[in-house]
Protein backbone atom coordinates (compact mmCIF):
# COMPACT_ATOMS: atom_id res chain seq x y z
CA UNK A 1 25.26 -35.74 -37.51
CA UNK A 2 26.58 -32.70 -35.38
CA UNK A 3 29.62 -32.49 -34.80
CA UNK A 4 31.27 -32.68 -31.25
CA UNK A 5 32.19 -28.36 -31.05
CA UNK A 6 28.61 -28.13 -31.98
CA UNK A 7 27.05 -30.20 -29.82
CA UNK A 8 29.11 -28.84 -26.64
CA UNK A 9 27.53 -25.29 -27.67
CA UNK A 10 24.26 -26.53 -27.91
CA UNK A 11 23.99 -28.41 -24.76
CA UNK A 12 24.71 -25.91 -22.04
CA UNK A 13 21.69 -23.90 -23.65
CA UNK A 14 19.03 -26.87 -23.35
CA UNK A 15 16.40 -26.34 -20.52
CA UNK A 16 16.19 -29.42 -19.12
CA UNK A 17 14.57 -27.95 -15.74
CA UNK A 18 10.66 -28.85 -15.40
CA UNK A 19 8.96 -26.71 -13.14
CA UNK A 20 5.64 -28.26 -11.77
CA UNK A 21 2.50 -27.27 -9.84
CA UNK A 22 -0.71 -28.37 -8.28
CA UNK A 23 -4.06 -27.01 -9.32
CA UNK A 24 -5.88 -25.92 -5.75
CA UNK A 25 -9.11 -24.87 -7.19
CA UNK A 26 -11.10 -22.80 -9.72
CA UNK A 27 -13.52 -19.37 -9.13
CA UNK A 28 -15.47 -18.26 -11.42
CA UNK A 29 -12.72 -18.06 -14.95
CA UNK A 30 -9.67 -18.32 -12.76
CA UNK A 31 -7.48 -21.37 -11.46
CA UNK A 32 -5.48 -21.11 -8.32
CA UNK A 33 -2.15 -23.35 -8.40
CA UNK A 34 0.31 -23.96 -6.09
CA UNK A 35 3.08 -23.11 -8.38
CA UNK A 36 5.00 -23.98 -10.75
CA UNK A 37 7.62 -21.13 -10.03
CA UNK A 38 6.45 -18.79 -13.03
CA UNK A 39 6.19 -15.04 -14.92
CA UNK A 40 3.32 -12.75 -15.51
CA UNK A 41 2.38 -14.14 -19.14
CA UNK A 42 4.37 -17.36 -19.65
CA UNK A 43 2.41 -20.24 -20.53
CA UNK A 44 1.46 -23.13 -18.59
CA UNK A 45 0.12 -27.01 -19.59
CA UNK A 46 -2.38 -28.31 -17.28
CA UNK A 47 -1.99 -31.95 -17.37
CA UNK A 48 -5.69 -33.14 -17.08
CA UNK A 49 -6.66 -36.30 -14.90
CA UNK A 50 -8.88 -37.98 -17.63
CA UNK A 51 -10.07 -37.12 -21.55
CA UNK A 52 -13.26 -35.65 -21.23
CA UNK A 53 -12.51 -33.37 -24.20
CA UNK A 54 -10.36 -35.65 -26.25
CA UNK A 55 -7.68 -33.45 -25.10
CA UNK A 56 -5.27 -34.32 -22.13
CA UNK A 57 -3.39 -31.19 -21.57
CA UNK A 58 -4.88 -27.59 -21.22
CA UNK A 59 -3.48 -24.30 -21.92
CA UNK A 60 -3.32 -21.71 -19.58
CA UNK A 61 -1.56 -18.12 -19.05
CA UNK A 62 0.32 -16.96 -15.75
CA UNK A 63 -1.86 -13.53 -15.18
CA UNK A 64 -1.23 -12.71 -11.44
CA UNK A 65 0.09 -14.16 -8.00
CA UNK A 66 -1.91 -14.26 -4.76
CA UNK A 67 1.11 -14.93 -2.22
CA UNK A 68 2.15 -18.15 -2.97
CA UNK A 69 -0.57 -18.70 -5.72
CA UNK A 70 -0.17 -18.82 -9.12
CA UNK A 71 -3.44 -17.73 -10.62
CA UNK A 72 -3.80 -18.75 -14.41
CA UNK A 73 -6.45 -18.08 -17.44
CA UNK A 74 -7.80 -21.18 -19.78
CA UNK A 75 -7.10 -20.69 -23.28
CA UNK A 76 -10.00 -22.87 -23.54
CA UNK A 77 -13.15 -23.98 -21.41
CA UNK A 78 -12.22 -25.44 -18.37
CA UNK A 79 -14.69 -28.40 -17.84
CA UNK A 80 -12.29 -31.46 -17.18
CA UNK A 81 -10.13 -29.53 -14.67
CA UNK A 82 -9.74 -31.51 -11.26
CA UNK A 83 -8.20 -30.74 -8.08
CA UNK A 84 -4.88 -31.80 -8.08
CA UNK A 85 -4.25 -31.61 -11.99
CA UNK A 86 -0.21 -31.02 -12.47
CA UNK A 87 0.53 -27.75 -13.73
CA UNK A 88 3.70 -27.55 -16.12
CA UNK A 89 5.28 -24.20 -16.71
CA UNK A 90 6.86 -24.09 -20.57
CA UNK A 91 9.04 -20.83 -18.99
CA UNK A 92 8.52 -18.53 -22.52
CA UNK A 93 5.10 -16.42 -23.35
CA UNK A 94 2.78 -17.73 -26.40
CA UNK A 95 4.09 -18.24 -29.77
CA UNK A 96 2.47 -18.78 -33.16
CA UNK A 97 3.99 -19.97 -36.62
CA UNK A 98 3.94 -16.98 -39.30
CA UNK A 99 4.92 -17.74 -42.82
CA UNK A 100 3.97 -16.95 -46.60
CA UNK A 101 2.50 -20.31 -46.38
CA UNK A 102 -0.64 -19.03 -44.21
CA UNK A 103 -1.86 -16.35 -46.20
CA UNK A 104 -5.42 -17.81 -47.67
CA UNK A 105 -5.75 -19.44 -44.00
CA UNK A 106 -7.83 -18.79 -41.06
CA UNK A 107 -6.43 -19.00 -38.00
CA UNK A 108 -7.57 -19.09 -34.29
CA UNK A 109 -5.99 -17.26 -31.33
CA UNK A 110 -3.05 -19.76 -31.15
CA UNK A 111 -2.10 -19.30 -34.30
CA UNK A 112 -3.74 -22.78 -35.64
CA UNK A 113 -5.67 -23.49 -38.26
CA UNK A 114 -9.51 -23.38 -37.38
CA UNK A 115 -10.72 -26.28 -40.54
CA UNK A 116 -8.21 -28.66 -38.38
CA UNK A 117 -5.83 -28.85 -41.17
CA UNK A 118 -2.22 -29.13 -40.56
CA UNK A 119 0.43 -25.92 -40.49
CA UNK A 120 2.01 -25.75 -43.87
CA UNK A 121 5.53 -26.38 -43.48
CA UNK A 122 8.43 -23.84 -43.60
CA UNK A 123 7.04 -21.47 -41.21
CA UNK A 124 8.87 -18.97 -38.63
CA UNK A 125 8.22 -18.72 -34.67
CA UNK A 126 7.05 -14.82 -33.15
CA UNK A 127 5.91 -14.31 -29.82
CA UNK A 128 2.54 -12.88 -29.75
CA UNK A 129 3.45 -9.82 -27.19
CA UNK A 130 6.50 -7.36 -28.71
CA UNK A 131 6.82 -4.34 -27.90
CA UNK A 132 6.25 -1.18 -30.61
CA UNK A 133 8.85 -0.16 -32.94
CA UNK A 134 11.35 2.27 -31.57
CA UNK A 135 10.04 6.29 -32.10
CA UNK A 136 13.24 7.13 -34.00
CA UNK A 137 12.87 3.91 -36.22
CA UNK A 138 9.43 4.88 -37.53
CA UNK A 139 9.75 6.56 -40.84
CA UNK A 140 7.65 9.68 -41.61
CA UNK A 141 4.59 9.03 -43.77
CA UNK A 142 4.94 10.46 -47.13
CA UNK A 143 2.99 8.53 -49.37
CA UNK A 144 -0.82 7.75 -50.22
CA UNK A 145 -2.51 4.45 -49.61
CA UNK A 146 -5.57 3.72 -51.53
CA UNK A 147 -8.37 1.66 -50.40
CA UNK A 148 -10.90 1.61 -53.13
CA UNK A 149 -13.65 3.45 -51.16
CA UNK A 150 -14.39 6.79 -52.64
CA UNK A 151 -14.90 9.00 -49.44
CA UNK A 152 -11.97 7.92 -47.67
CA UNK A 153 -9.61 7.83 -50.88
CA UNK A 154 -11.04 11.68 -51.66
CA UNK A 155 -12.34 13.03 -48.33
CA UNK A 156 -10.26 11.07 -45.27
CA UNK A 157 -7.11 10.17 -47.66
CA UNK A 158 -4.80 7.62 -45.88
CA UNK A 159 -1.79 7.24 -45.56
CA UNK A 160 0.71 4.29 -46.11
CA UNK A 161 1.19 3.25 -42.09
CA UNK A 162 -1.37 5.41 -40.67
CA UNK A 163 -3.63 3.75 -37.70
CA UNK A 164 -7.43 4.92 -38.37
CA UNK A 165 -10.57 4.17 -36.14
CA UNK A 166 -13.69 3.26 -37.70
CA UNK A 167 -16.47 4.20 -34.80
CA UNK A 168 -19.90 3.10 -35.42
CA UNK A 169 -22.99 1.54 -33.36
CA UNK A 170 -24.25 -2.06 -34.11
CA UNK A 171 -25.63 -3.06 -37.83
CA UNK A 172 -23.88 0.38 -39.00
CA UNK A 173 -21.83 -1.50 -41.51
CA UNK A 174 -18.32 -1.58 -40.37
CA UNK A 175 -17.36 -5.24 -41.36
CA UNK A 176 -19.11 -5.04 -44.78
CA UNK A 177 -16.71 -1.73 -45.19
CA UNK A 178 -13.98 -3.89 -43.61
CA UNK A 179 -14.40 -6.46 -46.76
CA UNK A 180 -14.72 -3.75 -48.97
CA UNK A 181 -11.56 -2.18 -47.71
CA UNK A 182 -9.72 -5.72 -47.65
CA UNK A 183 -10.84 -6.68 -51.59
CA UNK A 184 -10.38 -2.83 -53.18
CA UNK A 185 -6.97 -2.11 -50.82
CA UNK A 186 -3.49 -1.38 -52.99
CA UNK A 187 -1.72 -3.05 -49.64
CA UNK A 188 0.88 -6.17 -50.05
CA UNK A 189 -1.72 -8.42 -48.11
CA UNK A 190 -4.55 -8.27 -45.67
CA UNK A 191 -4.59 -9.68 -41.57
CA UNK A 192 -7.69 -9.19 -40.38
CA UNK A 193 -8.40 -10.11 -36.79
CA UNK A 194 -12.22 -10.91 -35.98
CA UNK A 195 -12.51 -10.37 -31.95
CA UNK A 196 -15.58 -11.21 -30.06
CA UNK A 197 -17.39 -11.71 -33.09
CA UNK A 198 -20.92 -13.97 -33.27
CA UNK A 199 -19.82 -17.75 -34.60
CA UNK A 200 -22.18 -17.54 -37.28
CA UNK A 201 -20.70 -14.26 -39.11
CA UNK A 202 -17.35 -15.57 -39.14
CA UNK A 203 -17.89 -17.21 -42.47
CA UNK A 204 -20.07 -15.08 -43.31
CA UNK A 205 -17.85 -12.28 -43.45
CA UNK A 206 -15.14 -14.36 -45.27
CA UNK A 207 -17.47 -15.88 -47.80
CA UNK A 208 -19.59 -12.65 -48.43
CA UNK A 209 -17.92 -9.69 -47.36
CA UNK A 210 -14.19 -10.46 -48.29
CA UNK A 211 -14.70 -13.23 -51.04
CA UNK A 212 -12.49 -15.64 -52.60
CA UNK A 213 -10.32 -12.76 -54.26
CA UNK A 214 -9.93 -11.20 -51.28
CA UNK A 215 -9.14 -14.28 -49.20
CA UNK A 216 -6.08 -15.20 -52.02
CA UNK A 217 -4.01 -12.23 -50.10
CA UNK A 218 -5.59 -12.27 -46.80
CA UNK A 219 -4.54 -13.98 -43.31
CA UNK A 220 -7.55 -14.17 -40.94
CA UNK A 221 -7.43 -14.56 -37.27
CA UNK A 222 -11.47 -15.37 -35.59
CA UNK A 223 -11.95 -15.26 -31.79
CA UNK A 224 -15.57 -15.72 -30.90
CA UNK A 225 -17.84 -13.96 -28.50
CA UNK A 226 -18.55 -17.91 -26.44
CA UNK A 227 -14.59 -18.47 -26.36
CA UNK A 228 -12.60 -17.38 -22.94
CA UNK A 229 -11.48 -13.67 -22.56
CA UNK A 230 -7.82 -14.59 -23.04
CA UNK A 231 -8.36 -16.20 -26.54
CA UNK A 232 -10.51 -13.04 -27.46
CA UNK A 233 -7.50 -11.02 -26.07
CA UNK A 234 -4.90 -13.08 -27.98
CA UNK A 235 -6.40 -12.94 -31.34
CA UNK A 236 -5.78 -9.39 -31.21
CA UNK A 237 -2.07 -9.80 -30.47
CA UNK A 238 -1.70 -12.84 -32.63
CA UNK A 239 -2.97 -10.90 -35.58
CA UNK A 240 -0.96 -7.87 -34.79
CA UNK A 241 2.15 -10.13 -34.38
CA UNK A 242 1.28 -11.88 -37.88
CA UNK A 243 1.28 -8.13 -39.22
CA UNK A 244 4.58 -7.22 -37.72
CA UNK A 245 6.19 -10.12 -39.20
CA UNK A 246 5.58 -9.21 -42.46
CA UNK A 247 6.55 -5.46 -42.27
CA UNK A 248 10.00 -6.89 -40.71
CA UNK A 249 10.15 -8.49 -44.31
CA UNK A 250 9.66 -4.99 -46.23
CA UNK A 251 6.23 -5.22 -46.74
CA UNK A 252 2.91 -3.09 -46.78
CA UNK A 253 0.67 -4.94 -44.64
CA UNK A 254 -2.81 -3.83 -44.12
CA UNK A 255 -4.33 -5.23 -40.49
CA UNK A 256 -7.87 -4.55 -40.18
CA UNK A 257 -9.62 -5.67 -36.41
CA UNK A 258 -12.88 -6.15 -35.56
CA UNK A 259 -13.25 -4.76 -32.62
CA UNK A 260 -11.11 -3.10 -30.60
CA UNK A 261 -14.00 -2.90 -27.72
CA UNK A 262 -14.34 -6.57 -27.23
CA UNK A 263 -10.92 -6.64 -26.79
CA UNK A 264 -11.40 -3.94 -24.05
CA UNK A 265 -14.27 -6.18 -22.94
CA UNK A 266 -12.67 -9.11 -22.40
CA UNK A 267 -9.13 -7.36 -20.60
CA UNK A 268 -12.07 -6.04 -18.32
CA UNK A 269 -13.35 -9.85 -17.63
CA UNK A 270 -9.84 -10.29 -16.70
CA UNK A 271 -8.96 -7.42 -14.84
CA UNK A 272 -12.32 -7.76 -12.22
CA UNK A 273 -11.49 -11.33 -12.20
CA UNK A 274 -7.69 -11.06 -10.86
CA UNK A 275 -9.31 -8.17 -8.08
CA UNK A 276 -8.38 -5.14 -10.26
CA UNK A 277 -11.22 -2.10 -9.21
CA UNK A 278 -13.54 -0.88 -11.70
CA UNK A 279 -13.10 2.56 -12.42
CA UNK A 280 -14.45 4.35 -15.74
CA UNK A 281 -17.91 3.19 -16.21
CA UNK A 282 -17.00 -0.01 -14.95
CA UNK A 283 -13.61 -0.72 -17.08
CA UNK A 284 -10.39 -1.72 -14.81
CA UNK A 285 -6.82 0.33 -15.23
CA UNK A 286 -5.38 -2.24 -17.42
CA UNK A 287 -7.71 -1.80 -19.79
CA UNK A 288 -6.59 1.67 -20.46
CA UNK A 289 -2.77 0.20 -20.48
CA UNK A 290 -3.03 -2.25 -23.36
CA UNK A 291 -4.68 -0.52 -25.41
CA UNK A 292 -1.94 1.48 -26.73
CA UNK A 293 0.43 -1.56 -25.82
CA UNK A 294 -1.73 -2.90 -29.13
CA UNK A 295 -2.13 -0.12 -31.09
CA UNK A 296 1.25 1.56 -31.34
CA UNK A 297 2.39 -1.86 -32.31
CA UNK A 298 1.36 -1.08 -35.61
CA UNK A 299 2.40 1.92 -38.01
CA UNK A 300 5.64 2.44 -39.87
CA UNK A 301 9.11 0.77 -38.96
CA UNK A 302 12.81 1.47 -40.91
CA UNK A 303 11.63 -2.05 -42.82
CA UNK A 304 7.93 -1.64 -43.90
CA UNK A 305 4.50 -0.42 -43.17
CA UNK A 306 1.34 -1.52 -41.37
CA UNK A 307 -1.55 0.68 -41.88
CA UNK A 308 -4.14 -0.23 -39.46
CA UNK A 309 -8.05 0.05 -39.34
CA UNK A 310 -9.49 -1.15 -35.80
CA UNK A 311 -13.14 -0.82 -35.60
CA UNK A 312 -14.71 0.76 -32.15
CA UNK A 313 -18.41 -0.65 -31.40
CA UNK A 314 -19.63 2.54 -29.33
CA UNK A 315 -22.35 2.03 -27.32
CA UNK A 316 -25.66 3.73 -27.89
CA UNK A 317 -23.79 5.39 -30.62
CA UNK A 318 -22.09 7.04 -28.06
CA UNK A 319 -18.77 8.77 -30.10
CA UNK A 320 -17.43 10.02 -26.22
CA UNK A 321 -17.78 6.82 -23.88
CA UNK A 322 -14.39 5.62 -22.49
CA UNK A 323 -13.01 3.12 -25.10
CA UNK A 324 -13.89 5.66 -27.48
CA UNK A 325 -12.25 8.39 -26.39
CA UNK A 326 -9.08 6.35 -25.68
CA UNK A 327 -8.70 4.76 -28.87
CA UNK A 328 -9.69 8.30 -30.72
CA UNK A 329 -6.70 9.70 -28.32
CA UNK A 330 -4.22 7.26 -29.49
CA UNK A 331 -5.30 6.89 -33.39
CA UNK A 332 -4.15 8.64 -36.33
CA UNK A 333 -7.42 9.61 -37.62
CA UNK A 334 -11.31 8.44 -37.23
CA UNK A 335 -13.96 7.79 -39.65
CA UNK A 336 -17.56 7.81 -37.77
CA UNK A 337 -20.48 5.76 -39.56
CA UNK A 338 -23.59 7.49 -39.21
CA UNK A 339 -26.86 5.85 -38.02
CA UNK A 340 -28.73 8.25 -39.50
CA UNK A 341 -27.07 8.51 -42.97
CA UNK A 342 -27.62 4.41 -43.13
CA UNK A 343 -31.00 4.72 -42.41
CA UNK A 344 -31.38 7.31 -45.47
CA UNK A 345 -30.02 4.36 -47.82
CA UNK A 346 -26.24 5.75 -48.11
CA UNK A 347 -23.66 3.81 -47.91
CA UNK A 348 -21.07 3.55 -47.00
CA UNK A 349 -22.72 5.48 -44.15
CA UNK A 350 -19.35 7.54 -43.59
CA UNK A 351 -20.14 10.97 -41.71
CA UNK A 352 -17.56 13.31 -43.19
CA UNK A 353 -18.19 16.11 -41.39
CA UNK A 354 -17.42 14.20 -38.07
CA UNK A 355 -14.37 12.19 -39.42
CA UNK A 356 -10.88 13.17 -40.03
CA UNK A 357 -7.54 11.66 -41.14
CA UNK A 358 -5.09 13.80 -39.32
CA UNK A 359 -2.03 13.20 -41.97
CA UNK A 360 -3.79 13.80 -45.20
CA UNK A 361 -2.84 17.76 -45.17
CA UNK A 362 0.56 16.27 -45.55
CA UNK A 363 0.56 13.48 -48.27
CA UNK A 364 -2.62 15.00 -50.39
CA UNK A 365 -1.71 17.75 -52.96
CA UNK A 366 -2.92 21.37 -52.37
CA UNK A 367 -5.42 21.21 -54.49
CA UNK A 368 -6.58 18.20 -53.27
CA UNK A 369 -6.92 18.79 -50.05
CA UNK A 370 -8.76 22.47 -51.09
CA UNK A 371 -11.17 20.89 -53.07
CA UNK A 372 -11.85 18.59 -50.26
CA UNK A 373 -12.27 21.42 -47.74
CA UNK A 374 -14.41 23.02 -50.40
CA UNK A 375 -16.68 19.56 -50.25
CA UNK A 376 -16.99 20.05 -46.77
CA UNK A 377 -17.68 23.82 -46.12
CA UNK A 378 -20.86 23.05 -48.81
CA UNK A 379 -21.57 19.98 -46.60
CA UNK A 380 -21.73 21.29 -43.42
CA UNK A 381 -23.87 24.14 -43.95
CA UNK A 382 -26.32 22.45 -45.65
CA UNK A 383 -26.55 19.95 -42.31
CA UNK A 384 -26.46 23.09 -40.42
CA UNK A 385 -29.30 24.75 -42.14
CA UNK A 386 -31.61 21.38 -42.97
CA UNK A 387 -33.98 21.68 -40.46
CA UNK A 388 -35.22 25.10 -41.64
CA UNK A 389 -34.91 23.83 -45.58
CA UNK A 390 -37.13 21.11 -44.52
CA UNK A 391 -39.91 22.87 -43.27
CA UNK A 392 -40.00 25.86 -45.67
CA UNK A 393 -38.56 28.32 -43.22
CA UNK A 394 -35.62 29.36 -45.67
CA UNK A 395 -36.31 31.34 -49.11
CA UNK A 396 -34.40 31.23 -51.63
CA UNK A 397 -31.33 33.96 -52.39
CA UNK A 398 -31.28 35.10 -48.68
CA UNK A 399 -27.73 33.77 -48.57
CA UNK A 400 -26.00 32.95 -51.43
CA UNK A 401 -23.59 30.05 -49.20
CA UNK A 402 -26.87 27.97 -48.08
CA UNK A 403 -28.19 28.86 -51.71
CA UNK A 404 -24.79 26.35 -53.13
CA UNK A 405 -25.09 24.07 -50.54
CA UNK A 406 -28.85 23.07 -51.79
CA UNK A 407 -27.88 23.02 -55.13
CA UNK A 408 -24.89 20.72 -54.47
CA UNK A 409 -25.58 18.63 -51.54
CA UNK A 410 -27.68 15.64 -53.75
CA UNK A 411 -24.42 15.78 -56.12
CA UNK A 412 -22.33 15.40 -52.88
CA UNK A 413 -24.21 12.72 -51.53
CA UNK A 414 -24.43 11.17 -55.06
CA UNK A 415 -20.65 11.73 -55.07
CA UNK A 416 -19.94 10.09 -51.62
CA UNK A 417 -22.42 7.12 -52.15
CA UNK A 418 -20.46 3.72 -53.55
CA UNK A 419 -21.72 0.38 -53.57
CA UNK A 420 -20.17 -2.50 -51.63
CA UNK A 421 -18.97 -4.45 -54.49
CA UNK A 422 -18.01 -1.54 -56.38
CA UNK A 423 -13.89 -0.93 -56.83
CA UNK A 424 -13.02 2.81 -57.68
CA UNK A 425 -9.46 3.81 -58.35
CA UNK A 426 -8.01 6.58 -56.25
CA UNK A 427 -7.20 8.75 -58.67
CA UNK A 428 -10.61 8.81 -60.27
CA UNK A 429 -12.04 9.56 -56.51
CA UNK A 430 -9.71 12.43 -56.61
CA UNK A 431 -10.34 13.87 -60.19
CA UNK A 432 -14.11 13.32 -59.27
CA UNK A 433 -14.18 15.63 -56.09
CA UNK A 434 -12.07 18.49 -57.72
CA UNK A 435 -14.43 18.40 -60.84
CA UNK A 436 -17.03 18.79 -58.39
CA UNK A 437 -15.54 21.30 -55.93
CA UNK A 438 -14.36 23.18 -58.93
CA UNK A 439 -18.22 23.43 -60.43
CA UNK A 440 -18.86 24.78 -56.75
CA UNK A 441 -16.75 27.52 -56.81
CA UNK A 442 -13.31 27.10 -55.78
């Protein structure tokens, strides 16, 4: 039993104070309530009127004020709503349980697990929104992360904290490079947030693409594409926060999220629906606002690491529309997957020339990073001068640079070609391309 001194310190600090409201009505993926007295992003329980859904009390977010309206977002569909259902605000913004005891689990948005099991025991409380690590608390990053995938361990090195974008269009293959990433990675343990993704690849991606081994050291967070904007928009944040917690313990966490456009998508569902204006090709200002509110979350802190890959879904293979360009702007590097190179058989369908990772001229050796530049120079002007190779418009020994390129590019492509399954050690990748490079003249 607590003692008496104890007790009078605890007491004073209880929140005894309920606040209440009234829901007024529902538009469209909004409700209206009038109150409870409430912040932008606290958390409210709508007390339902009956048990349509087996559930009696709903989850909802504060996300704007109309006068004296309160106007809230459903963390889940909101059929058995009523006029006149009380609205309880819990005063404090989500939290989710992180602990050792979750990695091998997948999670939803709230943090729970999705096979209805219970929450292992022994677990720690994080709110879901925290803001990035202080600028002067980030240490510098100095040190080489592999990932087991030949051109980005040789070509688009990585480093241990960096944030990298992995642009592609639909049916590209950025989740089966996600898994291969996930399985091959030299990274303390895997979160992987799956945003706006269809229902059905959910398992397929954790049964197929990241396997049992990978699962052993992986934490998984799914939001579907049928499931209410906020939930799509939390999963990002819960996964990020489940990241953060274990670089606050001293260790090098790799989060991996899939995609950072639905969860532009859905911050635009909420945006138009709280009366923000559209503005770039339809996208609302907040859109543009948390997007590096979630990305510069991640990165290095004085206590451990998070390297990051978020994966873009550009539209029409569009590398330049908005989300694009804004996640490109904020990102420490960007590898682009090539339609065109997948359609040729290659994969990973990584387009090298087009991709860069803007830190590994400072954590590659010299002679790394020549023979990579080397690699490069022989790759692009063969792409430059295909078109006339193709149709017989070039002869041989006019110039001795397109002369190498011919000769090397099907040991280049050979070279950048890996299958999905297939685990190659970084410094192999590395020996590999400077044996190769070297045979084409450094």
């Amino acid at each position: 039993m607590k003692k008496a001194g104890e007790l009078a310190e605890i007491i004073p600090k209880l929140n005894t104070l309920r606040k209440y409201g009234r829901v007024a009505r529902v538009v469209g993926l909004m409700i209206e309530s009038q109150g409870p007295e409430s912040s932008i992003g606290d958390v409210c329980l709508i007390h339902l009127n009956h048990k349509g859904s087996g559930e009696s009390v709903m989850m909802a977010e504060v996300v704007g004020f109309r006068e004296e309206i309160v106007i809230l977002m459903p963390y889940s569909n909101i059929h058995d709503i009523s006029s006149g259902c009380l609205v309880e605000c819990t005063g404090k913004p989500l939290e989710v349980k992180v602990g050792m005891n979750l990695i091998g689990k997948v999670l939803d948005s709230l943090g729970r697990p999705i096979d209805q099991s219970p929450l292992p025991k022994g677990l720690a409380t994080v709110r879901t929104e925290q803001e990035p690590p202080n600028v002067l608390s980030r240490k510098p990053i100095d040190e080489k992360l592999a990932v087991g995938v030949k051109a980005i361990d040789s070509m688009l090195t990585v480093g241990n904290g960096q944030r990298v974008g992995i642009f592609a269009g639909s049916g590209v293959g950025k989740s089966t490079l996600l898994g291969m990433i996930a399985r091959n990675t030299t990274a303390d343990l895997n979160v992987i947030g799956l945003i706006g993704e269809r229902g059905r690849e959910v398992r397929e991606f954790i049964e197929r693409d990241l396997g049992p081994e990978g699962l052993k050291r992986t934490i998984v967070v799914a939001a579907t594409s049928d499931q209410p904007a906020l939930m799509r928009i939390k999963g990002a944040f819960t996964a990020t926060a489940i990241a953060e917690y274990f670089r606050d313990k001293g260790m090098n966490v790799m989060l991996m999220m899939d995609s950072v456009t639905r969860v532009a998508m859905a911050q635009r569902e909420i945006g138009l629906a709280v009366g923000e204006p559209p503005a770039t090709r339809g996208y609302t200002p907040s859109v543009f606002s948390i997007l590096p509110k979630l990305l510069e979350r991640s990165g290095t802190n004085d206590k451990g690491a998070i390297t990051a890959f978020y994966t873009v879904l550009v539209d029409g293979d569009d590398m330049n529309e908005p989300i694009a360009d804004a996640v490109r702007g904020i990102l420490d590097g960007h590898i682009v997957l090539d339609r065109t190179l997948a359609n040729k058989g290659q994969y990973p369908a990584i387009n090298v020339l087009k991709s860069v990772s803007r830190l590994m001229n400072h954590i590659a050796s010299p002679e790394h990073v020549k023979a990579a530049e080397k690699l490069r120079e022989l790759y692009y002007t063969y792409d430059k001068s295909e078109d006339l190779i193709n149709i017989g418009a070039y002869k041989r020994g006019t110039s001795k640079e397109i002369d190498d390129a011919i000769e090397y590019e099907p040991l280049i492509t050979k070279f950048l070609k890996q299958s999905y399954n297939e685990n190659v050690q970084m410094e192999d990748s590395i020996d590999e391309l400077v044996s190769l490079a070297m045979g084409g003249g450094m």
